[in-house]
Protein backbone atom coordinates (compact mmCIF):
# COMPACT_ATOMS: atom_id res chain seq x y z
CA UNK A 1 -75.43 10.43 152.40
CA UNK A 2 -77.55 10.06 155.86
CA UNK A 3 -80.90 10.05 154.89
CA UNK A 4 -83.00 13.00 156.80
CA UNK A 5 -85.37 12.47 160.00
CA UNK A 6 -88.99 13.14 158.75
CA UNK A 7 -89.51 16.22 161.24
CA UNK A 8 -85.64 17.38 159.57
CA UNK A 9 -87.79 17.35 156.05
CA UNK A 10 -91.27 18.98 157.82
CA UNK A 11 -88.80 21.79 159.02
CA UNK A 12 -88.03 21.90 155.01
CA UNK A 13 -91.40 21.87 153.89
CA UNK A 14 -92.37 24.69 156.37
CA UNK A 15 -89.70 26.60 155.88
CA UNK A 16 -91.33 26.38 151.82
CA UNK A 17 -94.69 27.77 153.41
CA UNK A 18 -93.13 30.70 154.75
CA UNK A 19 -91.61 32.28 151.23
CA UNK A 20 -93.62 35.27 150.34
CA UNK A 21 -92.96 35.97 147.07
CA UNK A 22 -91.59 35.06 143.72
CA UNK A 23 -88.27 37.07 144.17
CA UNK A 24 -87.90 34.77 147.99
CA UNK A 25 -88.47 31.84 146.16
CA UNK A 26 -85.83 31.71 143.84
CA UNK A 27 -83.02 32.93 146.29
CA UNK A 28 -84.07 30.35 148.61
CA UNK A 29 -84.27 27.91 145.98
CA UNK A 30 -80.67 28.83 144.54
CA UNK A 31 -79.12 28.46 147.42
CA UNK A 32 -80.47 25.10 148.74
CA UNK A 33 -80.29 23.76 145.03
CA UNK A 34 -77.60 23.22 142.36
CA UNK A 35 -78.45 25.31 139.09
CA UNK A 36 -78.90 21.53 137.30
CA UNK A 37 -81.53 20.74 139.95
CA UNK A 38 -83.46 23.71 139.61
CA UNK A 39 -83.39 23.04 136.19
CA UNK A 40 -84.44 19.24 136.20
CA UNK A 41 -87.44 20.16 138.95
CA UNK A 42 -88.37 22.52 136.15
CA UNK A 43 -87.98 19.96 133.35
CA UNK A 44 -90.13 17.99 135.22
CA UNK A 45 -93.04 20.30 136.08
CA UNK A 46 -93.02 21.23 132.45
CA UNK A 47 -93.24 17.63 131.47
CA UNK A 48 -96.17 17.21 134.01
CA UNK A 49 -98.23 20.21 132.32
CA UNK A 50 -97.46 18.97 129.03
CA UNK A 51 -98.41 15.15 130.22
CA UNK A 52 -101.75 17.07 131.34
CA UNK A 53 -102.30 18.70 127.56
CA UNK A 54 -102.07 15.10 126.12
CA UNK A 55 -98.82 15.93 124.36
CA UNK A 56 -96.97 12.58 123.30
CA UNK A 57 -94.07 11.49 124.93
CA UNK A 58 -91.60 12.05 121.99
CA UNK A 59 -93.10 15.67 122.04
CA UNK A 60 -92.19 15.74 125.50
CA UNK A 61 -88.77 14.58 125.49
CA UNK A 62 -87.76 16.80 122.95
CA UNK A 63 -88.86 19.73 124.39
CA UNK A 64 -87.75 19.17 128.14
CA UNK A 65 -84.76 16.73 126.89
CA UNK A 66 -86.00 14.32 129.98
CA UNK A 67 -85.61 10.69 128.94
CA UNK A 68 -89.09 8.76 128.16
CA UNK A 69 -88.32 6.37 132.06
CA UNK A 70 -88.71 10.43 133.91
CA UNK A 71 -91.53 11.28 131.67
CA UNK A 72 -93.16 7.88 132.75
CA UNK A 73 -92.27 8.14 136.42
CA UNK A 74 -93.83 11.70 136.39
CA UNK A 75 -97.15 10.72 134.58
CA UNK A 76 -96.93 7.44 137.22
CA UNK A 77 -96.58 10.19 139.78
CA UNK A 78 -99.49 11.91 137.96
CA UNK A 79 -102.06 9.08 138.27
CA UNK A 80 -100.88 7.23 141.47
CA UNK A 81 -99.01 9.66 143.67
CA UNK A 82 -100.13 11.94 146.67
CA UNK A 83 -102.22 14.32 144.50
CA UNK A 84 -99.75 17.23 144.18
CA UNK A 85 -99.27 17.40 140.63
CA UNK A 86 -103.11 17.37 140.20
CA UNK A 87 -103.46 20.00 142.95
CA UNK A 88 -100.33 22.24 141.64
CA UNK A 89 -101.97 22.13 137.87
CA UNK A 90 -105.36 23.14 139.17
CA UNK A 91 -104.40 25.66 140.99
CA UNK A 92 -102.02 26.96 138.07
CA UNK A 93 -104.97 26.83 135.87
CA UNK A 94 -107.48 29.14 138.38
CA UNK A 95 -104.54 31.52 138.73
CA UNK A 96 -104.22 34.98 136.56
C-alpha cells in the first residue's frame, strides 16, 4: 500500500473536526473502518484508561484481550507520545 501525503492525512484529520455528533461519528467511522478496527481502536482506548487507573497488565489483557507488546506500546504512547492520550483522558474525565 502507497503510504499517504501528509496534507492527504490533514484532509483526514479535518474531515474528524467537522463530525457533529455521536450518531456522525460512528457512520463515518464504519464506513472508513473495518468492524475489527473499530474494535481494536476501542480495545486500545480502553486499555489506555485502564493503564491510567493503575490496573495491571494481566488485568488488562484479559479484559481487552490485547496482547501485553499493545498494552506496552500504548502505555509507551502514554508517557512518550504527542500528548493525546493524556489530553483525550482529561478531557473524558471533565466531561458529564
Amino acid at each position: 500500500m502507497k503510504r499517504a501525503l501528509p496534507r492527504e492525512i490533514d484532509r483526514l484529520y479535518g474531515a474528524f473536526l467537522r463530525l457533529k455528533s455521536l450518531d456522525e461519528c460512528k457512520r463515518f467511522f464504519r464506513d472508513l473502518l473495518t468492524e475489527t478496527e473499530i474494535h481494536e481502536f476501542a480495545q486500545r482506548w480502553k486499555a489506555a484508561q485502564m493503564l491510567e487507573a493503575h490496573i495491571p497488565y494481566k488485568a488488562i489483557e484479559r479484559e481487552t484481550g490485547l496482547s501485553s507488546r499493545t498494552i506496552a506500546r500504548v502505555q509507551r504512547w502514554m508517557k512518550h507520545g504527542r500528548g493525546g492520550y493524556s489530553l483525550m483522558l482529561r478531557r473524558m474525565r471533565s466531561s458529564p
